[in-house]
Protein backbone atom coordinates (compact mmCIF):
# COMPACT_ATOMS: atom_id res chain seq x y z
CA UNK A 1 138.62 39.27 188.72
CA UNK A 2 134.90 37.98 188.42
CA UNK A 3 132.83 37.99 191.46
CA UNK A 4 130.87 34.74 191.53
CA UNK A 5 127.29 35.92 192.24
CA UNK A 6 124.12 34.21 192.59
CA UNK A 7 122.02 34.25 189.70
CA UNK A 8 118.35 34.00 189.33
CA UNK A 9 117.37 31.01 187.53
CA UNK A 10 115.22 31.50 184.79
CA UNK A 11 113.20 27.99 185.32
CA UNK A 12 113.44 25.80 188.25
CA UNK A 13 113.49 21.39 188.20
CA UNK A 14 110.50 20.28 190.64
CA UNK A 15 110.22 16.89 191.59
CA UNK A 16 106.55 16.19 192.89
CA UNK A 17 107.27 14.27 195.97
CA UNK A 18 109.70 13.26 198.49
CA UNK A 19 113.21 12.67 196.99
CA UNK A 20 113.68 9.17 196.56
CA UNK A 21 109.79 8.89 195.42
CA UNK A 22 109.19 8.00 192.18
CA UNK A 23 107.51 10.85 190.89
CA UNK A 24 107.63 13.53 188.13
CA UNK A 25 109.99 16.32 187.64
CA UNK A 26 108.36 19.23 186.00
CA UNK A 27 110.62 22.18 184.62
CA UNK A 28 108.65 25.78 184.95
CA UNK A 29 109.58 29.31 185.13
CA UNK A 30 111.25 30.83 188.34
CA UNK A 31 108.46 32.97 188.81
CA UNK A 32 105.98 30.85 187.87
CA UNK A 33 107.38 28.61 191.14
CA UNK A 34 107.44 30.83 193.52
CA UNK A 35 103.77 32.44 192.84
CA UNK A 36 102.97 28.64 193.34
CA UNK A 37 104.67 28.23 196.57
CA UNK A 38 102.95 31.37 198.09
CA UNK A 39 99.94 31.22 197.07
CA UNK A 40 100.02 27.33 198.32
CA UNK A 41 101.63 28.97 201.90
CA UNK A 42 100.36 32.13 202.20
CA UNK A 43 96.72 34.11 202.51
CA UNK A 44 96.11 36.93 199.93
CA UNK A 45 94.30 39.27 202.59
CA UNK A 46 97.26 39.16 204.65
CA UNK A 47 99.17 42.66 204.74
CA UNK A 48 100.99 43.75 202.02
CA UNK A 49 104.32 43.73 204.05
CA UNK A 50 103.53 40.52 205.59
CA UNK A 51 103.27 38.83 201.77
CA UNK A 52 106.60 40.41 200.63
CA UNK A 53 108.56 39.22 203.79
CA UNK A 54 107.39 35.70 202.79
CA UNK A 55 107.54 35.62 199.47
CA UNK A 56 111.64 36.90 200.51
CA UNK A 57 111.54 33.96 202.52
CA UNK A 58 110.28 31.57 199.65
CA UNK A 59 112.31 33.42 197.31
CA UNK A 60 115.71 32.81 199.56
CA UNK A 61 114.75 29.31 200.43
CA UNK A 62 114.71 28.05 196.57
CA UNK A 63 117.75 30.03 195.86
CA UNK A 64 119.81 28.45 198.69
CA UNK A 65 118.74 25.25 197.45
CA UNK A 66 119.62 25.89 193.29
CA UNK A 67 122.55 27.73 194.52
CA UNK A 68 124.14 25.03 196.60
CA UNK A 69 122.62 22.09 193.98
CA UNK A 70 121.67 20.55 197.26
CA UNK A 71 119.70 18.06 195.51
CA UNK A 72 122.11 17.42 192.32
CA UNK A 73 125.04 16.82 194.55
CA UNK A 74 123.18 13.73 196.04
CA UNK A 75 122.82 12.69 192.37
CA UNK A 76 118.92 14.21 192.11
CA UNK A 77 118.03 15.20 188.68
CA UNK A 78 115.91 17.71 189.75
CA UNK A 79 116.51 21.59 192.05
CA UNK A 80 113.72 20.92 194.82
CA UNK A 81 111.09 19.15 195.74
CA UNK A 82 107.09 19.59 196.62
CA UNK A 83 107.36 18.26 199.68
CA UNK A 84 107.36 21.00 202.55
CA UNK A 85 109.12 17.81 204.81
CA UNK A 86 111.81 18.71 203.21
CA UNK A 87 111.54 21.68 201.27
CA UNK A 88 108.44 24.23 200.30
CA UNK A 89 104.71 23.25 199.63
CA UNK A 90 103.88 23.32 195.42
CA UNK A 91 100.99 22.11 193.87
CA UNK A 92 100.98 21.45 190.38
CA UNK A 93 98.50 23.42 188.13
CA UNK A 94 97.07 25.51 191.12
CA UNK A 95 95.22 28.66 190.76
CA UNK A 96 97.26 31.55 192.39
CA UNK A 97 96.24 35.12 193.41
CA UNK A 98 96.91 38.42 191.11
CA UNK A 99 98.43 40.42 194.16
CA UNK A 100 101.08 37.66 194.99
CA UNK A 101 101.71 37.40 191.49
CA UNK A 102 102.13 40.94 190.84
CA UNK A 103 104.46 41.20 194.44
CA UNK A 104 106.70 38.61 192.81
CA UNK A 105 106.96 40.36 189.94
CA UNK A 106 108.60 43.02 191.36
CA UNK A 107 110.86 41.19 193.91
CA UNK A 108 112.15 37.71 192.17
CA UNK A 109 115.41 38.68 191.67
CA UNK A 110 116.10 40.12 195.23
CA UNK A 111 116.85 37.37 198.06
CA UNK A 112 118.11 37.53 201.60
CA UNK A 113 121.68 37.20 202.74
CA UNK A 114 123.55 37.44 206.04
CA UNK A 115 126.59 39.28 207.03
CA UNK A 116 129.14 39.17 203.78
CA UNK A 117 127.84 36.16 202.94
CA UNK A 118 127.29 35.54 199.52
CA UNK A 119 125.04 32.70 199.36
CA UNK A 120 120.99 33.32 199.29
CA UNK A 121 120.28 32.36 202.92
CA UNK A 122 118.72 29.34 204.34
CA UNK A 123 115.60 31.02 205.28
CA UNK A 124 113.59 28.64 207.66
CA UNK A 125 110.22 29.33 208.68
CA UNK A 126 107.14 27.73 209.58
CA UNK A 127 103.17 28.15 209.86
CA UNK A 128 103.93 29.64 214.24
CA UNK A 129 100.82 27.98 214.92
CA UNK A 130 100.75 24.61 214.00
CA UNK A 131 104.47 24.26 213.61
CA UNK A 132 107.23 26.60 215.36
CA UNK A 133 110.77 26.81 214.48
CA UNK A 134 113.96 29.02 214.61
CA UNK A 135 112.99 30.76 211.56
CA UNK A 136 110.14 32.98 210.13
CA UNK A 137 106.70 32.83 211.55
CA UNK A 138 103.97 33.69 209.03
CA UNK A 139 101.57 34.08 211.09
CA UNK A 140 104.02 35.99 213.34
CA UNK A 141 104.96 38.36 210.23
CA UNK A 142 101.08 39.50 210.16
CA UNK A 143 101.13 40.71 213.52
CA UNK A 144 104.21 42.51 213.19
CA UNK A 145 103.12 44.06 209.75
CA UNK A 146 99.77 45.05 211.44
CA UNK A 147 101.86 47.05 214.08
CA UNK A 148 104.02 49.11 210.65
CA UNK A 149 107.01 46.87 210.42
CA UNK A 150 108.04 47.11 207.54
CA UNK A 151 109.18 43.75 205.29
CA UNK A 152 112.83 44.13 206.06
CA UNK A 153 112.08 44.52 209.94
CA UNK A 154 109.86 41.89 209.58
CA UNK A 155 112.68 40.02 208.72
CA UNK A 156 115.42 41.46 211.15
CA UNK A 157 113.15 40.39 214.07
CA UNK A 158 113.33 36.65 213.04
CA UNK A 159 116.90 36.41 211.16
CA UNK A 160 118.62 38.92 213.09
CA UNK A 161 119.98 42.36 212.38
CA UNK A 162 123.10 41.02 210.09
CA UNK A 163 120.54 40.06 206.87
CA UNK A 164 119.87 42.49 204.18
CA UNK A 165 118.58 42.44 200.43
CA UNK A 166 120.34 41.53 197.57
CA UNK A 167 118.72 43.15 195.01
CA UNK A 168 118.02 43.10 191.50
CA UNK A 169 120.89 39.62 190.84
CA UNK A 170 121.16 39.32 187.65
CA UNK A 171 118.68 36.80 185.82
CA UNK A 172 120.06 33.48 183.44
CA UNK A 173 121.92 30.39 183.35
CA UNK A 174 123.80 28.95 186.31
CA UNK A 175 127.12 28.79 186.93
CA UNK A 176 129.27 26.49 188.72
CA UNK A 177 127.06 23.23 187.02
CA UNK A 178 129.40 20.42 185.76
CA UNK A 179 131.74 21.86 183.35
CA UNK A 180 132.89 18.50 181.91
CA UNK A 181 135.82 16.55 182.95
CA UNK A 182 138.66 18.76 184.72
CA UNK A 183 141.81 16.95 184.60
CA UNK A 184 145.54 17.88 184.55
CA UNK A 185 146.36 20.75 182.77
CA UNK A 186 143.07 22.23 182.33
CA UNK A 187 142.75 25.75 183.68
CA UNK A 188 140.11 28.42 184.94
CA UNK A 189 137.26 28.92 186.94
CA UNK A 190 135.77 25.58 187.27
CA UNK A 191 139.54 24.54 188.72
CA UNK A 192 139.27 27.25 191.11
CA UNK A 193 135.82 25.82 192.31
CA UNK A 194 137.70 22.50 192.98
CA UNK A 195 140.82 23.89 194.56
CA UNK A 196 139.03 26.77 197.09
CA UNK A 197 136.77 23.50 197.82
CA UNK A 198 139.19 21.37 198.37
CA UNK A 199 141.31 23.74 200.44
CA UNK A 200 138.44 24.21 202.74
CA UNK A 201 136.95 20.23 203.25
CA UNK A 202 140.95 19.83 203.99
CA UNK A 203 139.74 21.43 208.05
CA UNK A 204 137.56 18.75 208.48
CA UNK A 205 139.27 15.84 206.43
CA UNK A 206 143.01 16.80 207.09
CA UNK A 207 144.72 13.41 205.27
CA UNK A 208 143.43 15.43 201.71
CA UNK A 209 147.24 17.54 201.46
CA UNK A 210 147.08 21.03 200.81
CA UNK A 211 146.92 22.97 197.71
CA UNK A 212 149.13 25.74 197.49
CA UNK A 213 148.09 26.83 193.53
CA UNK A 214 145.81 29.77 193.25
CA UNK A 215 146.63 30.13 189.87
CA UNK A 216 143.20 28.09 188.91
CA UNK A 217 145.64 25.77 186.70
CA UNK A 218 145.45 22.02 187.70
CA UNK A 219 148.47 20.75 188.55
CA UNK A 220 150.49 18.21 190.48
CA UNK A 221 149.66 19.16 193.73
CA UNK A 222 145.91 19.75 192.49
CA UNK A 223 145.85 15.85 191.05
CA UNK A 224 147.01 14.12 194.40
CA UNK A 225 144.40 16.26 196.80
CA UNK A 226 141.35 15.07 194.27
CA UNK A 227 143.09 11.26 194.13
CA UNK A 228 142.91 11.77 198.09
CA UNK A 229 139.38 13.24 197.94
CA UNK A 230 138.24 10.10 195.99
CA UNK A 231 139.72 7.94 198.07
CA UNK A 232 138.70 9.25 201.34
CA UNK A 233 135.03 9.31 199.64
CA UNK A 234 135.24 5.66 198.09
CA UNK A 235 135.11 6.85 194.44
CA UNK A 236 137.53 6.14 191.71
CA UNK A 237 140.74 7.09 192.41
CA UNK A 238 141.58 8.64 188.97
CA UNK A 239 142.62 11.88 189.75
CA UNK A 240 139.77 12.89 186.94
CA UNK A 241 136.98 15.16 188.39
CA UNK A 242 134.33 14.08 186.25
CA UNK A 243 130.65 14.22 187.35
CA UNK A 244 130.34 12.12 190.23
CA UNK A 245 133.46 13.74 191.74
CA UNK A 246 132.23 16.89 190.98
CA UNK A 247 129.04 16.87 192.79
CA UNK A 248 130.46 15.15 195.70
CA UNK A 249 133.17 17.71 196.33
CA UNK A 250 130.21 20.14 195.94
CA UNK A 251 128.12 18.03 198.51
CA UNK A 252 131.00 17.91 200.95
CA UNK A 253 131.39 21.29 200.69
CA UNK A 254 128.56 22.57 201.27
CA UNK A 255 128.00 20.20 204.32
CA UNK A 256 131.28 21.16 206.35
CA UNK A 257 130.39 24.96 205.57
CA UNK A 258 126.44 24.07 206.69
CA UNK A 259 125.61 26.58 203.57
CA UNK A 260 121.98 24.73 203.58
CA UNK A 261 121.58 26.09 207.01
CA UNK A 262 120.27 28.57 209.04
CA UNK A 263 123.84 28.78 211.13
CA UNK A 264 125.50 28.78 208.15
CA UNK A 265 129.53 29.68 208.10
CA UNK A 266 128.59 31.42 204.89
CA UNK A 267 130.51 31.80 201.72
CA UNK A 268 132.59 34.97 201.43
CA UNK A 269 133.15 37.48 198.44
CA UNK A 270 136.60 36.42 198.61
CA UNK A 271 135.13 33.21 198.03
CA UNK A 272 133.40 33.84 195.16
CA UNK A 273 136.07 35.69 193.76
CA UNK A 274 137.26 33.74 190.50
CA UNK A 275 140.48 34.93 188.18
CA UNK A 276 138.55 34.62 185.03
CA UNK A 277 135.75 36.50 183.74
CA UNK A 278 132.57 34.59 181.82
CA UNK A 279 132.94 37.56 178.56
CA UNK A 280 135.80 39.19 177.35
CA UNK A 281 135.17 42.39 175.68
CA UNK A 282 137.19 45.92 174.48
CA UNK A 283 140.02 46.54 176.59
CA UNK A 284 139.96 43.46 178.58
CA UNK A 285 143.69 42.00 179.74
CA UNK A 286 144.73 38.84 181.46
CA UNK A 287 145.39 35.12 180.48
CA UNK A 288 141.86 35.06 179.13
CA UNK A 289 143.36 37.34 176.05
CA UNK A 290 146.14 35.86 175.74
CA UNK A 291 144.42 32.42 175.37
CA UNK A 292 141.82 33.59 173.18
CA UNK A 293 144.50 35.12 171.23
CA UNK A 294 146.95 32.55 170.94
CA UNK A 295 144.04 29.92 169.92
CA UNK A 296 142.20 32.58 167.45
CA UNK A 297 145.57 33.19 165.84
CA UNK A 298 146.69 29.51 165.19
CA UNK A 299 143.06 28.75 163.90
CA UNK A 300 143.04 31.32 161.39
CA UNK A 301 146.24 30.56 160.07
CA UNK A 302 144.31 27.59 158.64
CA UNK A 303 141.23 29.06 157.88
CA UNK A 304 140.83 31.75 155.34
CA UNK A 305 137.49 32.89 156.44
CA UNK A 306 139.23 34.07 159.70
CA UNK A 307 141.64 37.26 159.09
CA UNK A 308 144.65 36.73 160.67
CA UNK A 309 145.52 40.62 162.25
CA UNK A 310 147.73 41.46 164.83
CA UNK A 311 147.53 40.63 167.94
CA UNK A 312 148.70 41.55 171.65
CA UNK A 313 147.42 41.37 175.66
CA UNK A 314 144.62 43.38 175.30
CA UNK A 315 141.38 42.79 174.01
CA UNK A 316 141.61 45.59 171.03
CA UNK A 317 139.54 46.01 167.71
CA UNK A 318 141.92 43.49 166.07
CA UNK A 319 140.23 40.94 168.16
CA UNK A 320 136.71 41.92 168.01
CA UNK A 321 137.17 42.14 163.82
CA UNK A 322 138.69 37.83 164.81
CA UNK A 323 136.01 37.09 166.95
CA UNK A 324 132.93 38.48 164.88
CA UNK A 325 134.45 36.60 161.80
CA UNK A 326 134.96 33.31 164.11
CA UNK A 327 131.09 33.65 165.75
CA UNK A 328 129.54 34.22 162.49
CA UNK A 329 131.24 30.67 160.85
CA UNK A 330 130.56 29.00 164.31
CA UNK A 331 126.76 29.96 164.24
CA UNK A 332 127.32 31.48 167.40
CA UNK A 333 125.67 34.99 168.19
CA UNK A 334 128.21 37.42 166.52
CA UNK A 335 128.44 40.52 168.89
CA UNK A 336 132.59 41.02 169.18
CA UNK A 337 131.98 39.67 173.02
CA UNK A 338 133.76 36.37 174.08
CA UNK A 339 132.07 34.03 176.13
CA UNK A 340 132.41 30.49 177.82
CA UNK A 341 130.47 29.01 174.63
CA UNK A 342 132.22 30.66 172.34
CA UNK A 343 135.54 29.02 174.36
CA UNK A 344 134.14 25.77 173.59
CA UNK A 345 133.74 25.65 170.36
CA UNK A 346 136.90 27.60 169.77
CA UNK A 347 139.01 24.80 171.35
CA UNK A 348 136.50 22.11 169.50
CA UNK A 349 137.50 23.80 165.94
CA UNK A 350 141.12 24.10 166.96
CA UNK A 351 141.75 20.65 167.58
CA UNK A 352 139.92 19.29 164.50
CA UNK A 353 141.64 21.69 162.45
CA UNK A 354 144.37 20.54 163.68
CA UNK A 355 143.55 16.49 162.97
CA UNK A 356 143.04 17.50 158.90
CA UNK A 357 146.04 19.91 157.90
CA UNK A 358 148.11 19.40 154.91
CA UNK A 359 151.08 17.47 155.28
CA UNK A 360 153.35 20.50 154.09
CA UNK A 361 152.21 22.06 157.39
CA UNK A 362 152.95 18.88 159.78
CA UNK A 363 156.23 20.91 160.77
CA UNK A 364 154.15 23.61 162.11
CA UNK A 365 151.81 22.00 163.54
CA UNK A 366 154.38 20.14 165.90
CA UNK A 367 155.47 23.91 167.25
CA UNK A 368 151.67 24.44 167.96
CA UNK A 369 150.76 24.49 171.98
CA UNK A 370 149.14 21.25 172.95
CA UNK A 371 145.65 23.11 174.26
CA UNK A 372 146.29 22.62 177.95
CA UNK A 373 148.84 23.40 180.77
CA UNK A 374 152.03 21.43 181.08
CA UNK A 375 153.24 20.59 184.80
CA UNK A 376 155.07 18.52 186.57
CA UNK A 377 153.99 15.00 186.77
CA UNK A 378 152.42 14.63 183.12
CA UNK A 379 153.74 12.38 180.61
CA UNK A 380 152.62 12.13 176.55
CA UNK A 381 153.81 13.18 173.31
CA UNK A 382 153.02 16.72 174.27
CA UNK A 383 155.64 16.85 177.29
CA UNK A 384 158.10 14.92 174.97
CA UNK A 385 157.84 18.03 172.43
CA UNK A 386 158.28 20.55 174.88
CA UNK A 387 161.84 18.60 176.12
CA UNK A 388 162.89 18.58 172.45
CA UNK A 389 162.25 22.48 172.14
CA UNK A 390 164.00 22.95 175.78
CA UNK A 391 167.16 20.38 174.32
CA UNK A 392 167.78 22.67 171.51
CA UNK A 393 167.94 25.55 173.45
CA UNK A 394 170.19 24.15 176.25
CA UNK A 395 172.34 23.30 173.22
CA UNK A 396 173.20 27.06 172.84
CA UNK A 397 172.17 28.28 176.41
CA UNK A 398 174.68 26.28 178.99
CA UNK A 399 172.62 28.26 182.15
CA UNK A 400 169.37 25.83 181.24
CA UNK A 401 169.38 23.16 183.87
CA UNK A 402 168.96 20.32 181.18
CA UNK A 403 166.50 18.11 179.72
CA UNK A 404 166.10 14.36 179.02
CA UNK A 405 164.01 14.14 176.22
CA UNK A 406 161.23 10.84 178.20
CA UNK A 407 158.34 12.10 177.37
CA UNK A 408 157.77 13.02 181.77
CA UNK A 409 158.00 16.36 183.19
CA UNK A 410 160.02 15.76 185.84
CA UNK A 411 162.13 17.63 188.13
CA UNK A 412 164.81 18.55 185.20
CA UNK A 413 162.61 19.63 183.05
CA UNK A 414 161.00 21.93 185.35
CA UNK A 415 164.23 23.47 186.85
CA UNK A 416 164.38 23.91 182.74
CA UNK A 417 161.17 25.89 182.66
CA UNK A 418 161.62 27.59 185.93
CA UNK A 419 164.94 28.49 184.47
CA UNK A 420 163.58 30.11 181.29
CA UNK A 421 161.01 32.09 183.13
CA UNK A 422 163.28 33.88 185.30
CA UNK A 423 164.85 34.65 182.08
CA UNK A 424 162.33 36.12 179.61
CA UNK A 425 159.67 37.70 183.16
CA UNK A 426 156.97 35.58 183.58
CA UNK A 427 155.77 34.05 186.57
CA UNK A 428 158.27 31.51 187.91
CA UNK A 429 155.75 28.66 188.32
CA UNK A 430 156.92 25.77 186.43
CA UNK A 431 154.05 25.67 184.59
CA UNK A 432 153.87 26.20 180.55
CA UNK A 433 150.83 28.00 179.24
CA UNK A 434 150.24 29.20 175.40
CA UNK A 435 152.70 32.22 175.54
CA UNK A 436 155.70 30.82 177.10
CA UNK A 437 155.65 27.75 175.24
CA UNK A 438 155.55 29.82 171.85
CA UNK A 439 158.92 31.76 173.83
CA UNK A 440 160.53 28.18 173.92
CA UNK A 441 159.57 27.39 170.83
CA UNK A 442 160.86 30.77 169.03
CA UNK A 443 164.10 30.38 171.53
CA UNK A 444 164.77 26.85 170.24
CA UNK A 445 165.19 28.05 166.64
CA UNK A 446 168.12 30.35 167.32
């Protein structure tokens, strides 16, 4: 399990006006934002406490936004704007002040969260004289740092007693951007996202049916609640969430749960809690092995520059030795560690190594898994393979339900499946992944 945490951007997108203005989007460092936003907000004589309450404040407020992709869920190009209408005051190119700079320094990578919550908090605040609000008063914050309060208590007073300090979140790239299409069949975290999503916008939007998979595997059942979602939304009803269905669900989302708000329901660590892990390293087990294993293994049948060794469930030596020899071909860093990019360009060489192998081979290419979950409901070549393999065992194996071989996985062919499972202990889902379709193919050759 892989807990979903914020991470600390390592440049932020500013667009230098209102939203819909036509104005430039600058790209700059993290930091280099948030010095610019404080020193733009805030007075470098105030006390020391008073300054890192804010800059928390400044810090959280960014966050929340990147976090959320507020802005590229509307279709925005960009993480925030200049504009403190709508967002937090930045001037291009301004001068800033060496003890702000040196307090954010030290305190980037910590942000402000409520209860359990997961998400960086929507911290509010205003000037308290000009403008008051619900949230932080800066000028407020100097009076109560000139009585000793310290930053956090400067905080509590305005947020409430349920916030706290997430420190030191680990710096880098984001996750949960748009991973590409997700369609049926496609498996892991980014079909989580869409499911937990989905499963929650179903409270306020009840005609979108339920989704009862938590396996993160895009089924069926998966396909007809994003057909609904689209629908319900006036998109394309593909069943296909490609970008603009991505970002919408996101947007929808994060509007029923208010997560861009001060009364926020929050996102849980339950929440956040995905099956698959982002690296894969020594001693590692789950179906992120055995997919890296079953794909590493058919590619370096092919390729000689790839020794084929012996492989199980667990992450071992044997795969490291793979991996290194696959990373170094790939120009990919070569450390023994597998990662999402390294994923990508695995399944990128396996299916073009597939398109150009010898014609004495052809026969085993046609036992080779098709790269993506089977369920019920798809149709292709792929599904029409699987019924042949499933035919020639029910041949020899009268308890198999039966198969017509149409090219649809239907409700025979999953009683086949389901059947098969029971059988040889894996999960009775319906649902053929790389392992059990090599057992059907190794039982269909008795």
């Amino acid at each position: 399990m892989a807990i979903r945490y914020p991470v600390v951007p390592s440049t932020i997108t500013v667009h230098l006006g209102a939203p819909d203005e036509n104005a430039r989007d600058v790209t700059i460092p993290f930091t280099e934002y948030i010095s610019n936003v404080a020193a733009s907000e805030l007075y470098p004589t105030w006390p020391r406490n008073a300054l890192i309450a804010n800059i928390y404040t400044i810090i959280s407020f960014a966050m929340n936004r990147i976090y959320n992709e507020w802005y590229r869920s509307k279709g925005y190009n960009f993480d925030i704007t200049s504009v403190p209408a709508y967002d937090q005051t930045f001037t291009l190119n301004r001068s800033t002040y060496s003890n702000i700079d040196n307090i954010v320094e030290e305190i980037f990578n910590n942000y402000i969260v409520k209860d359990n919550q997961i998400q960086p908090y929507f911290t509010t605040y205003c000037d308290g004289r000009v403008t008051t609000c619900d949230g932080l008063s800066q000028w407020g914050s100097v009076s109560l740092a000139n009585q000793g309060k310290t930053p956090l208590e400067i905080l509590k007073y305005y947020y409430g007693n349920d916030i706290s300090i997430k420190y030191d979140a680990p710096v880098g790239d984001l996750l949960g951007v748009f991973p590409g299409n997700v369609a049926l069949g496609n498996a892991g975290n980014p079909v989580l996202a869409i499911q937990r999503d989905l499963r929650r916008i179903r409270k306020n939007y009840p005609a979108i049916p339920d989704i009862t998979n938590t396996l993160g595997i895009y089924d069926e059942e998966t396909e007809n609640a994003v057909k609904k979602f689209q629908e319900v939304f006036n998109l394309p009803v593909t069943g296909v969430v490609d970008k603009g269905t991505w970002y919408k669900i996101k947007y929808v989302y994060t509007s029923v749960k208010k997560l861009s708000d001060l009364y926020s329901e929050g996102l849980s660590e339950e929440e956040a809690t995905f099956l698959y892990t982002d690296e894969v390293n020594y001693g590692d087990t789950g179906i992120e092995v055995e997919y890296i294993h079953y794909f590493l293994d058919a590619l370096a049948f092919f390729d000689p520059d790839i020794p084929r060794l012996p492989l199980d469930s667990i992450y071992n030596n044997n795969s490291i030795t793979m991996v290194k020899a696959f990373q170094e071909k790939y120009n990919l860093p070569v450390t023994g560690i597998f990662t999402y990019a390294d994923w990508i360009v695995l399944r990128d060489a396996y299916d073009k190594t597939l398109a150009r192998v010898p014609i004495e081979y052809k026969d085993y290419v046609s036992e080779l898994y098709p790269d993506y979950f089977l369920t019920r409901g798809m149709t292709g070549d792929d599904v029409r393979r699987l019924q042949k393999f499933l035919l020639a065992i029910c041949k020899y194996d009268k308890s198999i339900p039966g198969v017509k071989v149409n090219g649809i996985f239907d409700d025979l062919t999953e009683k086949s499946v389901k059947k098969i499972q029971d059988d040889y202990d894996f999960d009775i889902n319906g649902i053929v992944g790389p392992l059990l379709w090599r057992k059907i193919v190794e039982l269909s050759k008795r």
